[in-house]
PDB file of N, CA and C in Angstrom:
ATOM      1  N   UNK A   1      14.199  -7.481  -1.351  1.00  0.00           N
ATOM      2  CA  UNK A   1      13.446  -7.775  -0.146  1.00  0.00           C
ATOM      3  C   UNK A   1      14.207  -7.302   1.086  1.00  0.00           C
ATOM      4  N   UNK A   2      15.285  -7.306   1.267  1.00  0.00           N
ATOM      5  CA  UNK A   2      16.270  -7.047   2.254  1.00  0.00           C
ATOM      6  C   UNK A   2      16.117  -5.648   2.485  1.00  0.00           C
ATOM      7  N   UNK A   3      16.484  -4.851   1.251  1.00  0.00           N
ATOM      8  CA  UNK A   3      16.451  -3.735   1.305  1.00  0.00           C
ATOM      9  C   UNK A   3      15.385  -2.442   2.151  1.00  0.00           C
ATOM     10  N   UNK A   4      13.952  -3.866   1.571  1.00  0.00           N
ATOM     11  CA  UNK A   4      12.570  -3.234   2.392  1.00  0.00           C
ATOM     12  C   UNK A   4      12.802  -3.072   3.731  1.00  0.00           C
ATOM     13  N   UNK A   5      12.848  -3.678   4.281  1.00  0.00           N
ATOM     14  CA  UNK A   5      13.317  -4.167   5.868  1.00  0.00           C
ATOM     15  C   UNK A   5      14.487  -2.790   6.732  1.00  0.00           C
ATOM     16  N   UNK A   6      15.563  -2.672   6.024  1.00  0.00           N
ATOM     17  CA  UNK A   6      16.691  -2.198   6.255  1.00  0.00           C
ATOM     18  C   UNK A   6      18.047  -1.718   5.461  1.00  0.00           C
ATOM     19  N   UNK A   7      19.068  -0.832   5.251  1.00  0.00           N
ATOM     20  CA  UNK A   7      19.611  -0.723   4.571  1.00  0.00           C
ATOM     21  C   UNK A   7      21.135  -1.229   5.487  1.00  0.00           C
ATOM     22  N   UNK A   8      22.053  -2.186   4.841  1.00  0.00           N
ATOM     23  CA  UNK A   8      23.016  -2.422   5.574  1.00  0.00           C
ATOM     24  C   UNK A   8      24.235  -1.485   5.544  1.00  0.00           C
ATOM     25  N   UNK A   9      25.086  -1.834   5.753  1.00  0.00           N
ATOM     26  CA  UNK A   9      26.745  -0.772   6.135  1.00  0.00           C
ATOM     27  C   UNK A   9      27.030  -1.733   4.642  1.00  0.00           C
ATOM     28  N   UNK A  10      26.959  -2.483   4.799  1.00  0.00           N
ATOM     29  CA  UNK A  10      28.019  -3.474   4.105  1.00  0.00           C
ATOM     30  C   UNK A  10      27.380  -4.482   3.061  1.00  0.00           C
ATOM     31  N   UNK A  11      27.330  -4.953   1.785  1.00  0.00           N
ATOM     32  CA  UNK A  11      26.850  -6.184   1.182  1.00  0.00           C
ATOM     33  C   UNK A  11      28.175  -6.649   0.968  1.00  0.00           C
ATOM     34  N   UNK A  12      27.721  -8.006   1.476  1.00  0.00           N
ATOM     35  CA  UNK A  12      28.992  -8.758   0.271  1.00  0.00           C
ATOM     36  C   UNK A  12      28.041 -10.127  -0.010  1.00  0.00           C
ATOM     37  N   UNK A  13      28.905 -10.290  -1.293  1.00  0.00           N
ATOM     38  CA  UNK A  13      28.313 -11.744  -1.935  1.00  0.00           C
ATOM     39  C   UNK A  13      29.718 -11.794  -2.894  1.00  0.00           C
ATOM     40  N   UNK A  14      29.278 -13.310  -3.669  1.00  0.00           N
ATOM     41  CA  UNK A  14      30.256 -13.879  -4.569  1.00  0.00           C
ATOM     42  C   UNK A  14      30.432 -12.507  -5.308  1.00  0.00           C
ATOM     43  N   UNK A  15      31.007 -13.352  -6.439  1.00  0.00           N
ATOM     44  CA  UNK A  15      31.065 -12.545  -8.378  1.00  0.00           C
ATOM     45  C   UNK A  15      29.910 -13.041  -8.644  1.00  0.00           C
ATOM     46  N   UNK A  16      28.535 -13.333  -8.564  1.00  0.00           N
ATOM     47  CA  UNK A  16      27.670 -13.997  -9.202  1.00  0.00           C
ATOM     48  C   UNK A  16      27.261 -12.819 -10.361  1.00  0.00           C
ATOM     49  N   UNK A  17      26.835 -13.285 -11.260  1.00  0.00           N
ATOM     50  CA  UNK A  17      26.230 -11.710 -12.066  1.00  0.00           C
ATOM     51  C   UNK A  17      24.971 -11.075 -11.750  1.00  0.00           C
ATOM     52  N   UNK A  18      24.640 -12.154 -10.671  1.00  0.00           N
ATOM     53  CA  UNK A  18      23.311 -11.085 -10.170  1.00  0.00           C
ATOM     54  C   UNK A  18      23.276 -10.167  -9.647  1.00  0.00           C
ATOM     55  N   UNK A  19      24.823 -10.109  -8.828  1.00  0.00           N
ATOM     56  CA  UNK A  19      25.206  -9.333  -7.759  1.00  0.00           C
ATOM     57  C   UNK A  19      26.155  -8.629  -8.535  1.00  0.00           C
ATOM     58  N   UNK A  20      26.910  -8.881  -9.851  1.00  0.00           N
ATOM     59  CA  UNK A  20      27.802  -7.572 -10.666  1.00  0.00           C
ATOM     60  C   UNK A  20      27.230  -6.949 -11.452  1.00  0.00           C
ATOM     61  N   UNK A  21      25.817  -7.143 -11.375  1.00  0.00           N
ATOM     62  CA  UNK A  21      25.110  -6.082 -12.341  1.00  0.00           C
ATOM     63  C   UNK A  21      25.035  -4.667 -12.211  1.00  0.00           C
ATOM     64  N   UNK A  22      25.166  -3.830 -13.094  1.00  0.00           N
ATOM     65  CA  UNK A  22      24.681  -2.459 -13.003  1.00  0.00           C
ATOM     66  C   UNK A  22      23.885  -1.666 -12.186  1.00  0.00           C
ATOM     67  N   UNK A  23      22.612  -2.687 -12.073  1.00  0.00           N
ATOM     68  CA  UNK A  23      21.254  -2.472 -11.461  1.00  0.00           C
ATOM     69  C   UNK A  23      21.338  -2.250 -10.423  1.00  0.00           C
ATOM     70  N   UNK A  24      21.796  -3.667  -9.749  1.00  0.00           N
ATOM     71  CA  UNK A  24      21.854  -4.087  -8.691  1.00  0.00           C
ATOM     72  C   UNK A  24      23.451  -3.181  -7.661  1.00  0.00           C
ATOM     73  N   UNK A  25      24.586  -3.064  -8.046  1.00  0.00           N
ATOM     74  CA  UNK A  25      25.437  -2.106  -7.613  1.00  0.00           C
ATOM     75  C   UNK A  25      25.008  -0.791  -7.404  1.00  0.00           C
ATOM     76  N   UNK A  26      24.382  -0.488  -8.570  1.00  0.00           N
ATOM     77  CA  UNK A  26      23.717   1.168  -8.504  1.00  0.00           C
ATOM     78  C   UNK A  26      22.709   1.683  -7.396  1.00  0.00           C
ATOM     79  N   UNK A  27      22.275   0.647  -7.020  1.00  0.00           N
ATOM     80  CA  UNK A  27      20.706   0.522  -6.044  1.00  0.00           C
ATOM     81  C   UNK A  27      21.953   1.011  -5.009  1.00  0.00           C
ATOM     82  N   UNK A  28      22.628  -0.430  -4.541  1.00  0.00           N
ATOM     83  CA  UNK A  28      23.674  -0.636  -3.262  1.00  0.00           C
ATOM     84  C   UNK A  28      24.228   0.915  -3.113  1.00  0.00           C
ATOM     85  N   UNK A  29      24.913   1.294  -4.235  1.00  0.00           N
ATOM     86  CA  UNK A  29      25.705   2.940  -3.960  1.00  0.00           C
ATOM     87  C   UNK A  29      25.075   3.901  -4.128  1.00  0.00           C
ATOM     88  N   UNK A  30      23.818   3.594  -4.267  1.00  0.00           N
ATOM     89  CA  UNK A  30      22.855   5.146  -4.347  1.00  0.00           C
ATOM     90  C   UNK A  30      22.432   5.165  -2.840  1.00  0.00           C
ATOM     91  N   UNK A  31      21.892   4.245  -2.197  1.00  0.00           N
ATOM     92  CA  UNK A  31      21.690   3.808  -0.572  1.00  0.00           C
ATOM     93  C   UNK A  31      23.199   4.115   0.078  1.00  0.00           C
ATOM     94  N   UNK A  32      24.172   4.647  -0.398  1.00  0.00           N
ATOM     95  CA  UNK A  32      25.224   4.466   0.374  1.00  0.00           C
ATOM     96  C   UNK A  32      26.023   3.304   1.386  1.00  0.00           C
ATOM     97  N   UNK A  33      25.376   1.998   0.802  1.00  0.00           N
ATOM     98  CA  UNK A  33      25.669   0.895   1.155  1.00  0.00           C
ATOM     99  C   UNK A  33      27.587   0.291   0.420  1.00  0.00           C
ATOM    100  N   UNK A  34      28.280   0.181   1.296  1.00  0.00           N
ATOM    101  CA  UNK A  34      29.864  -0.265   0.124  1.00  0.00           C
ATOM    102  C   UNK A  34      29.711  -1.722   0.233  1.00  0.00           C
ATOM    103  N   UNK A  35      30.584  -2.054  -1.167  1.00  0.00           N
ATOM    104  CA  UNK A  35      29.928  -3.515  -1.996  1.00  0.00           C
ATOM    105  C   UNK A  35      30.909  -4.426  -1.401  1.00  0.00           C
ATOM    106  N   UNK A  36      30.934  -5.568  -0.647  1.00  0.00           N
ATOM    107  CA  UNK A  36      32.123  -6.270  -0.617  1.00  0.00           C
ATOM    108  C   UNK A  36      32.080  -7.739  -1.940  1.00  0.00           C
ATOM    109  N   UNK A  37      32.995  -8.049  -2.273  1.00  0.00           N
ATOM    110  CA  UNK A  37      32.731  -9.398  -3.080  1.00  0.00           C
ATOM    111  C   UNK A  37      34.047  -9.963  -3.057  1.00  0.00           C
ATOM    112  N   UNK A  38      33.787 -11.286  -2.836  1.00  0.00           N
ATOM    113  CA  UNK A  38      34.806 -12.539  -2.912  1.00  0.00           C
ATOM    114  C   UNK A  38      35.529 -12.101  -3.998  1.00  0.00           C
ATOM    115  N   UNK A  39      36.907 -12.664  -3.762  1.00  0.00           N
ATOM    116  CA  UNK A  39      37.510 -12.643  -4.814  1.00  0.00           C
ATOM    117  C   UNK A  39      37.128 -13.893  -5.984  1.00  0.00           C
ATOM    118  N   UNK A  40      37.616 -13.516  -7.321  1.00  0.00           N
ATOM    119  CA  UNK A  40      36.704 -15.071  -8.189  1.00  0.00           C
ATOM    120  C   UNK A  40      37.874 -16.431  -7.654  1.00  0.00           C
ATOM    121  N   UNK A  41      37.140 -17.734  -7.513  1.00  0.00           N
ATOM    122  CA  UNK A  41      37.789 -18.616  -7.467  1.00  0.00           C
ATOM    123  C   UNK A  41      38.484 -18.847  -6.002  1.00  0.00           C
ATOM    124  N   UNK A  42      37.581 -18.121  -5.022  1.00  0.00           N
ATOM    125  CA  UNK A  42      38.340 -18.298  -3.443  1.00  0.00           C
ATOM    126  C   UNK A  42      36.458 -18.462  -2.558  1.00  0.00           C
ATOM    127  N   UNK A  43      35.984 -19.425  -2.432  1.00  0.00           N
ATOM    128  CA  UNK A  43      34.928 -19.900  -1.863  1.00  0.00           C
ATOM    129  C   UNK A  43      35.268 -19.896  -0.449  1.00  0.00           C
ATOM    130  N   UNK A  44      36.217 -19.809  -0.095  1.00  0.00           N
ATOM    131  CA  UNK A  44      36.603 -20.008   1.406  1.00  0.00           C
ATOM    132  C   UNK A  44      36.596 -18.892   1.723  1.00  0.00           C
ATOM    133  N   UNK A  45      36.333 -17.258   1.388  1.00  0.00           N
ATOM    134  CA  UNK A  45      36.206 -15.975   1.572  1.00  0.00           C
ATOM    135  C   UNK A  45      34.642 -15.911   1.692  1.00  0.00           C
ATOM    136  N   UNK A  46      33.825 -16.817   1.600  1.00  0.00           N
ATOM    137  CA  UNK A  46      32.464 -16.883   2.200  1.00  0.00           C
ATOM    138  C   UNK A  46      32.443 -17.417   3.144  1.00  0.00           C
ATOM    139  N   UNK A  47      33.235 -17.885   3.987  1.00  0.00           N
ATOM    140  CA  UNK A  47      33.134 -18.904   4.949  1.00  0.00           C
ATOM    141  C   UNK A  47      31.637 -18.537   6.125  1.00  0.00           C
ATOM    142  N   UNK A  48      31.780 -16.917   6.277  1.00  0.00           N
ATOM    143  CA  UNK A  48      31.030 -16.864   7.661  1.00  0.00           C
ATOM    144  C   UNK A  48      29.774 -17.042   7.271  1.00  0.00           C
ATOM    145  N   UNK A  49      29.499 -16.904   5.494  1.00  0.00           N
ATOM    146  CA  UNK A  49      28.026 -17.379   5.513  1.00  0.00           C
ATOM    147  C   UNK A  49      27.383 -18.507   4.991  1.00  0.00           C
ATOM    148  N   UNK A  50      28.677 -19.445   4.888  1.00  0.00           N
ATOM    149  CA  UNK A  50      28.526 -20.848   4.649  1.00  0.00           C
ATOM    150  C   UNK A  50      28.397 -21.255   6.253  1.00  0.00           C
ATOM    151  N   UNK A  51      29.077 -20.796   7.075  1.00  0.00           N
ATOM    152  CA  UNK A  51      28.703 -21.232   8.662  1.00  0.00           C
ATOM    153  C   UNK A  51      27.260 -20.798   9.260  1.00  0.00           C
ATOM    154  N   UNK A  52      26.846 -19.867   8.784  1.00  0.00           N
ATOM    155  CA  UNK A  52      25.380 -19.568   9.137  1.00  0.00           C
ATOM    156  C   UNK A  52      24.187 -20.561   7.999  1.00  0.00           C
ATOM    157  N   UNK A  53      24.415 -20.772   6.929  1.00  0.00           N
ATOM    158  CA  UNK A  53      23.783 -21.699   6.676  1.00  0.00           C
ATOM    159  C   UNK A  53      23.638 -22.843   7.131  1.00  0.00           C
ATOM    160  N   UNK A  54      24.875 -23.121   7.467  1.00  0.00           N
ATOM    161  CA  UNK A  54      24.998 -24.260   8.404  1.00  0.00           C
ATOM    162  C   UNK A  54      23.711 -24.223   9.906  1.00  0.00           C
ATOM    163  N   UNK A  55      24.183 -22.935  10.710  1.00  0.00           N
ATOM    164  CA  UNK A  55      23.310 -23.594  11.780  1.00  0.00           C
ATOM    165  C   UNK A  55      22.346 -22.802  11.485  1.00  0.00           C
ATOM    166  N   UNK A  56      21.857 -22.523  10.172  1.00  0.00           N
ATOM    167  CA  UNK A  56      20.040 -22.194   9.749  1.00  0.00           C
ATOM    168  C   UNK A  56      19.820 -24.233   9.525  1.00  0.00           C
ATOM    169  N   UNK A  57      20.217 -24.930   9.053  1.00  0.00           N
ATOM    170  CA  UNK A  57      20.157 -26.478   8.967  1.00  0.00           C
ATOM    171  C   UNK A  57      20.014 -26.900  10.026  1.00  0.00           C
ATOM    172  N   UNK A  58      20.762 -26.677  10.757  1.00  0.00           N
ATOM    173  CA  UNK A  58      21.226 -27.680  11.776  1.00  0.00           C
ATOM    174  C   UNK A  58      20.481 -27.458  13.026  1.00  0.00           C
ATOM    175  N   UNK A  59      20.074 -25.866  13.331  1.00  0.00           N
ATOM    176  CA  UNK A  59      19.257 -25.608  14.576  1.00  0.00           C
ATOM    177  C   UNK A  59      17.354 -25.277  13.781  1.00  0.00           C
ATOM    178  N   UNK A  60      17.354 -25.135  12.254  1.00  0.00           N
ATOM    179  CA  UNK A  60      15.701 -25.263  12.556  1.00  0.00           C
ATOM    180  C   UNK A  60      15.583 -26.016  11.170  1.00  0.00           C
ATOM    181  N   UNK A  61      16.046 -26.208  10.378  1.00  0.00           N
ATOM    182  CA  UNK A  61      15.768 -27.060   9.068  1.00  0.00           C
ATOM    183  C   UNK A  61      15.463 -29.203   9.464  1.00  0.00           C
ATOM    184  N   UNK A  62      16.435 -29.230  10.103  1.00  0.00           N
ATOM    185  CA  UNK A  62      16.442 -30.462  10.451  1.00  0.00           C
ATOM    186  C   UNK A  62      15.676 -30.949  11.428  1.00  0.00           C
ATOM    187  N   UNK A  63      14.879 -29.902  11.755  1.00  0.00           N
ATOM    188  CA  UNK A  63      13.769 -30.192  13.199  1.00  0.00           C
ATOM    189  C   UNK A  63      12.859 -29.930  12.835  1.00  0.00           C
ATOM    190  N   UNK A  64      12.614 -29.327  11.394  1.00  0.00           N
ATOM    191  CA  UNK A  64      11.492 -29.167  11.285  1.00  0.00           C
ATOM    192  C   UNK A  64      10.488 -29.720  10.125  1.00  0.00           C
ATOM    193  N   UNK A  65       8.877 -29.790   9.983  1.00  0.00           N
ATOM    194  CA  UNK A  65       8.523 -30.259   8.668  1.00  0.00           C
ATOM    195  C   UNK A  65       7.424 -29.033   8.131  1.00  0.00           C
ATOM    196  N   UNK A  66       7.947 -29.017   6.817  1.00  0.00           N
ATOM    197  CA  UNK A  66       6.675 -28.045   6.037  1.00  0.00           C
ATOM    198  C   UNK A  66       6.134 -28.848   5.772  1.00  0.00           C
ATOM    199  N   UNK A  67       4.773 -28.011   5.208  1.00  0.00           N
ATOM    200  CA  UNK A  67       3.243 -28.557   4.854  1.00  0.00           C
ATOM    201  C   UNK A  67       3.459 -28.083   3.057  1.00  0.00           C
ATOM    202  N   UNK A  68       4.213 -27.207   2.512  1.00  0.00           N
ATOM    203  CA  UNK A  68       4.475 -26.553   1.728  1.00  0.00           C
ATOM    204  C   UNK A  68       5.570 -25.284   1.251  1.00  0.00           C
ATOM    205  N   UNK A  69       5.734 -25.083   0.215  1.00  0.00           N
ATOM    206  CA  UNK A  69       6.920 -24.226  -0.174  1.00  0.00           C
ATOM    207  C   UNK A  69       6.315 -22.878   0.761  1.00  0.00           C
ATOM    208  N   UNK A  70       5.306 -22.486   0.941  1.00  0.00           N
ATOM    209  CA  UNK A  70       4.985 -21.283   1.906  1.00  0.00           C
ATOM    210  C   UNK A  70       4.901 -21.322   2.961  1.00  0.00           C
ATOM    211  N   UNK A  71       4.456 -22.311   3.386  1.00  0.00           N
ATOM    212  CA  UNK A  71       4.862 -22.844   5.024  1.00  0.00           C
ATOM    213  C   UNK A  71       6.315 -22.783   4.967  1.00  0.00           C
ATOM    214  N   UNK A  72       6.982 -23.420   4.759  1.00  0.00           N
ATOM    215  CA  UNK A  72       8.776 -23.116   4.790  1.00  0.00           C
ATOM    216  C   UNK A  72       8.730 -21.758   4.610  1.00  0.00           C
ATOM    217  N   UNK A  73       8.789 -20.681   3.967  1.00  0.00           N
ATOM    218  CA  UNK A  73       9.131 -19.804   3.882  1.00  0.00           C
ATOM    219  C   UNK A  73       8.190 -19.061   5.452  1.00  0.00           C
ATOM    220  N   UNK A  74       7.494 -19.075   5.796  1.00  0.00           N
ATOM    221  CA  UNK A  74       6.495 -18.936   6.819  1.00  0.00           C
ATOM    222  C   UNK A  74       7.549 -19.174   8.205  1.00  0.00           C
ATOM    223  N   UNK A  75       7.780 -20.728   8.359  1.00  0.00           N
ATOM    224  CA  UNK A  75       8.476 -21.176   9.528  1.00  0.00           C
ATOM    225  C   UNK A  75       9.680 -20.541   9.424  1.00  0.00           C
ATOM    226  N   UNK A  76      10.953 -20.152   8.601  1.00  0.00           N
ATOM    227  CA  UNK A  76      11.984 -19.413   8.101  1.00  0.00           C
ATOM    228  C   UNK A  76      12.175 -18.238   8.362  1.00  0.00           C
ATOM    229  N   UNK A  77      11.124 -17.346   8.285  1.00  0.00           N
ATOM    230  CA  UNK A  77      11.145 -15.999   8.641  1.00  0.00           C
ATOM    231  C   UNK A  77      11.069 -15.838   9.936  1.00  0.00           C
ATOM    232  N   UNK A  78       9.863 -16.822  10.456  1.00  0.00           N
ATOM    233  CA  UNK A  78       9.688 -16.796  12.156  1.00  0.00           C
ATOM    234  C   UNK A  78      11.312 -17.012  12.736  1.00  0.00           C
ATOM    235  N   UNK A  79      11.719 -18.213  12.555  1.00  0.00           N
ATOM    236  CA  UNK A  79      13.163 -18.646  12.900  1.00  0.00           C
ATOM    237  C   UNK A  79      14.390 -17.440  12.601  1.00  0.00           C
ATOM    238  N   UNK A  80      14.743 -16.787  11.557  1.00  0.00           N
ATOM    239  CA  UNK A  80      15.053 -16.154  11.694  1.00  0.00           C
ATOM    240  C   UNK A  80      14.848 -15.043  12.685  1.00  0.00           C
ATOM    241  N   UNK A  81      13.724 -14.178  11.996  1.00  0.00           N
ATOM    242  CA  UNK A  81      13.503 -12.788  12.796  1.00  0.00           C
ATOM    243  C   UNK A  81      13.259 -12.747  13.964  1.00  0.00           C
ATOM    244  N   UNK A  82      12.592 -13.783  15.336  1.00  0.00           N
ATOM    245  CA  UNK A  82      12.452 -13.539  15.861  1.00  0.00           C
ATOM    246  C   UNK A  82      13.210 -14.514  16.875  1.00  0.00           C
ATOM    247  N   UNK A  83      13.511 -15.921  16.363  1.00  0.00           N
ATOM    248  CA  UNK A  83      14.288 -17.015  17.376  1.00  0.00           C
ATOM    249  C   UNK A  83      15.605 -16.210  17.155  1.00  0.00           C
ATOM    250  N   UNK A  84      16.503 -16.595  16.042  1.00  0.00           N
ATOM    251  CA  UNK A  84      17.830 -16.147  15.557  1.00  0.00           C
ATOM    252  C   UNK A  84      18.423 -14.982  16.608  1.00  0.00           C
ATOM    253  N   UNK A  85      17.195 -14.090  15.645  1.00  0.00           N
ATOM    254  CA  UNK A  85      17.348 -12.710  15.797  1.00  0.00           C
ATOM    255  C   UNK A  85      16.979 -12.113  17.167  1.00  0.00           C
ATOM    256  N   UNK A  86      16.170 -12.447  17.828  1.00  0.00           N
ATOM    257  CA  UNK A  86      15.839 -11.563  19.781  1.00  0.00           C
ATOM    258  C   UNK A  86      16.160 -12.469  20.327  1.00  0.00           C
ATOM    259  N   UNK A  87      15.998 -13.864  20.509  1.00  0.00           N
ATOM    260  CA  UNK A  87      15.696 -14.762  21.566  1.00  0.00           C
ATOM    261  C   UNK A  87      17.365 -15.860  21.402  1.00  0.00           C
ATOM    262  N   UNK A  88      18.073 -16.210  20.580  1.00  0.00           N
ATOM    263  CA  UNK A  88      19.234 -16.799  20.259  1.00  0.00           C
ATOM    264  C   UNK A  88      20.380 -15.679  20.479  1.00  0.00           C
ATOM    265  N   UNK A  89      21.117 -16.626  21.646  1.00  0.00           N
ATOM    266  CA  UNK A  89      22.147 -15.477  22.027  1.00  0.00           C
ATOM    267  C   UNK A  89      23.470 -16.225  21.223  1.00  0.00           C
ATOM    268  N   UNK A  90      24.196 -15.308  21.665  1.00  0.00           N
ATOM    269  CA  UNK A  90      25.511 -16.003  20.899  1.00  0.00           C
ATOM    270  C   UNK A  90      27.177 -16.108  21.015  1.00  0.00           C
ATOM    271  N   UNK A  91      27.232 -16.852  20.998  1.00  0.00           N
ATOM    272  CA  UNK A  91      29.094 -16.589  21.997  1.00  0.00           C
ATOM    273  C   UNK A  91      29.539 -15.858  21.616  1.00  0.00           C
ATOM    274  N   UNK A  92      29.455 -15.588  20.085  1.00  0.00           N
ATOM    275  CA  UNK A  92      30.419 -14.577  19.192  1.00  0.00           C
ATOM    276  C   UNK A  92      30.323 -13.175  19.450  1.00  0.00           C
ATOM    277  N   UNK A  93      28.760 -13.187  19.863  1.00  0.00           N
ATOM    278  CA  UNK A  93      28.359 -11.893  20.105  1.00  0.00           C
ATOM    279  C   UNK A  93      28.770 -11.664  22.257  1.00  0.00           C
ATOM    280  N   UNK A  94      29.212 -11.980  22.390  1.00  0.00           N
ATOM    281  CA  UNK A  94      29.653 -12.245  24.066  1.00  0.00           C
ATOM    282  C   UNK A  94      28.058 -12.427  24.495  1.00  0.00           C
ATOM    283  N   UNK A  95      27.626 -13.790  23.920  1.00  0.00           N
ATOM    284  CA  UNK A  95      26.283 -13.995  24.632  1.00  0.00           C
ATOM    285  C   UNK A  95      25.560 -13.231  24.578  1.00  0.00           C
ATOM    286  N   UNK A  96      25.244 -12.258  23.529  1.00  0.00           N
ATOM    287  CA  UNK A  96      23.768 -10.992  23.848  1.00  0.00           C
ATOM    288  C   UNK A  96      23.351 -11.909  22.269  1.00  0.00           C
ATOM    289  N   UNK A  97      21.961 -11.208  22.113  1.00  0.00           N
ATOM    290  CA  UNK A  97      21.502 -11.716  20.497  1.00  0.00           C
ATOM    291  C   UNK A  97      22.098 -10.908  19.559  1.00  0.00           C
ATOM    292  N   UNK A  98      21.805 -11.246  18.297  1.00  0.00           N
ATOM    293  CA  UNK A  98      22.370 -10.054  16.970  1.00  0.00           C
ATOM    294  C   UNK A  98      21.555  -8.684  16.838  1.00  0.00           C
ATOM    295  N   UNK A  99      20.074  -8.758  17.699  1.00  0.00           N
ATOM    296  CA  UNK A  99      18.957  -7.446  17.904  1.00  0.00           C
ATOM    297  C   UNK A  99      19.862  -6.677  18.951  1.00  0.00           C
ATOM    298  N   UNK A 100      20.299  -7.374  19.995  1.00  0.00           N
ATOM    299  CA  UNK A 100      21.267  -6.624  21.467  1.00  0.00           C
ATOM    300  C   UNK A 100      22.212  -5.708  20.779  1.00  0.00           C
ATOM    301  N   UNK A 101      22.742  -6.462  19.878  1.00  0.00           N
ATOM    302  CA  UNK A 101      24.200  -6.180  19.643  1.00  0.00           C
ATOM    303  C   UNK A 101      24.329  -4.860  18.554  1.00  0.00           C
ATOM    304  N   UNK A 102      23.294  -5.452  17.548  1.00  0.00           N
ATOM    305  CA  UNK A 102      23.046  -4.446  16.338  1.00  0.00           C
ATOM    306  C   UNK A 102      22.515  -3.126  17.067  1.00  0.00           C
ATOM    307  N   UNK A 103      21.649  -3.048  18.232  1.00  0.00           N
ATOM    308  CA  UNK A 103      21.186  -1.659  18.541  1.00  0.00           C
ATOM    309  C   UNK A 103      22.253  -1.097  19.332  1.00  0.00           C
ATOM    310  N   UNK A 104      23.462  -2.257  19.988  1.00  0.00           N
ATOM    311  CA  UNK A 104      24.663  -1.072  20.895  1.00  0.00           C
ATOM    312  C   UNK A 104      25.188  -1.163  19.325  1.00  0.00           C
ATOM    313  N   UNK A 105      25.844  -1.415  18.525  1.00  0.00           N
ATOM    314  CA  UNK A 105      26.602  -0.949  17.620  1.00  0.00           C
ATOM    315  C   UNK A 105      26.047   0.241  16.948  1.00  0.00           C
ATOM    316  N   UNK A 106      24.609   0.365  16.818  1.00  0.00           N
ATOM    317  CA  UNK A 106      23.963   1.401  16.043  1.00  0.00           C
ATOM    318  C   UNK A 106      24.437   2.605  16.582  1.00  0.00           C
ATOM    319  N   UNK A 107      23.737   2.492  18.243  1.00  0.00           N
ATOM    320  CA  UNK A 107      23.929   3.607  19.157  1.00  0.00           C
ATOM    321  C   UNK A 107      25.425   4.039  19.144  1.00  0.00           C
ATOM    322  N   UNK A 108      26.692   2.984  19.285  1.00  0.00           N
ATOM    323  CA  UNK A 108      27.588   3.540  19.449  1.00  0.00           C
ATOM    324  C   UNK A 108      28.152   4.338  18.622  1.00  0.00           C
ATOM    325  N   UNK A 109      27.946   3.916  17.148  1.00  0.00           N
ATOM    326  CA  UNK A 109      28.034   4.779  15.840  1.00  0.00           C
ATOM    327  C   UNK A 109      27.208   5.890  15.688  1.00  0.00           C
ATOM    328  N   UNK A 110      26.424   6.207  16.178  1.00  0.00           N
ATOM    329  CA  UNK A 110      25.788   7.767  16.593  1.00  0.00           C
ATOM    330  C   UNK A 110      25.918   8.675  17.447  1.00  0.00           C
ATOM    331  N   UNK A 111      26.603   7.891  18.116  1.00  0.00           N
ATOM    332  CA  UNK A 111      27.409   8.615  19.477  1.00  0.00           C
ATOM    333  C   UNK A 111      28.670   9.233  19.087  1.00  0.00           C
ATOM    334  N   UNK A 112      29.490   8.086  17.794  1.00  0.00           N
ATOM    335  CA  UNK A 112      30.696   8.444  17.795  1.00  0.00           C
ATOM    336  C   UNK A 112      30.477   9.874  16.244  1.00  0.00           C
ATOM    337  N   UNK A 113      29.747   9.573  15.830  1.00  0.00           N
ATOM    338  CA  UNK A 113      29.411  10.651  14.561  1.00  0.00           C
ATOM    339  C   UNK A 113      28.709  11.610  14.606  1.00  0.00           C
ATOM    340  N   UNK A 114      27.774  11.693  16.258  1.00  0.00           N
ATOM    341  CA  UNK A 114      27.802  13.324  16.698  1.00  0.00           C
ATOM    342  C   UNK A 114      28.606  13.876  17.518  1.00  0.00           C
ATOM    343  N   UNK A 115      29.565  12.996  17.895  1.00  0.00           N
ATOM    344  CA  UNK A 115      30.888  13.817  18.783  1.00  0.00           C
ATOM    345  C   UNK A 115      31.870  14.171  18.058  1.00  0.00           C
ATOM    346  N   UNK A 116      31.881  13.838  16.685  1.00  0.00           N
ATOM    347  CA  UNK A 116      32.799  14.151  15.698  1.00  0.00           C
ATOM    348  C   UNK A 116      33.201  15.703  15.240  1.00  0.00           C
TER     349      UNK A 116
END
């Protein structure tokens, strides 16, 4: 599903075997995507996306009520793609959103790989 959307620089996830499969690696390096993965037995090397689960909870899970498993998935996507993602700024990001930030990083990486 991700993939539909966009192709990233970077995956990382655990060792899960969903994510050390054949299939699934082959897809990632045929897209020219490089694989990152936790080392086994170090959970604290996920941290930054145990902290984003966190405030997916904490800023729209806990405020909110589904009607159903598709309604959640419904309210989720909205929250993401368009609160998260255009309208939620962010300190980390020096206060711009992750849409601000992702299109100067894009641009700047096209700038720097046709001046090359």
């Amino acid at each position: 599903m991700a993939l539909a959307k966009a192709t990233p620089f970077i995956f990382h996830s655990d060792q899960g075997s969903q994510y050390a499969t054949w299939q699934h690696t082959e897809r990632l390096l045929g897209l020219g995507v490089k694989i990152s993965m936790s080392d086994k037995a170090s959970p604290t090397q996920n941290g930054l996306v145990e902290r984003f689960m966190r405030t997916v909870k904490e800023a729209h899970v806990d405020y909110s009520e589904y009607r159903d498993f598709e309604d959640a998935q419904k309210q989720l996507k909205h929250w993401l793609e368009v609160v998260y993602m255009t309208e939620r700024i962010h300190e980390a990001l020096d206060y711009v959103t992750p849409a601000e930030f992702e299109a100067v990083a894009l641009a700047t990486r096209y700038t720097l790989l046709n001046t090359a």
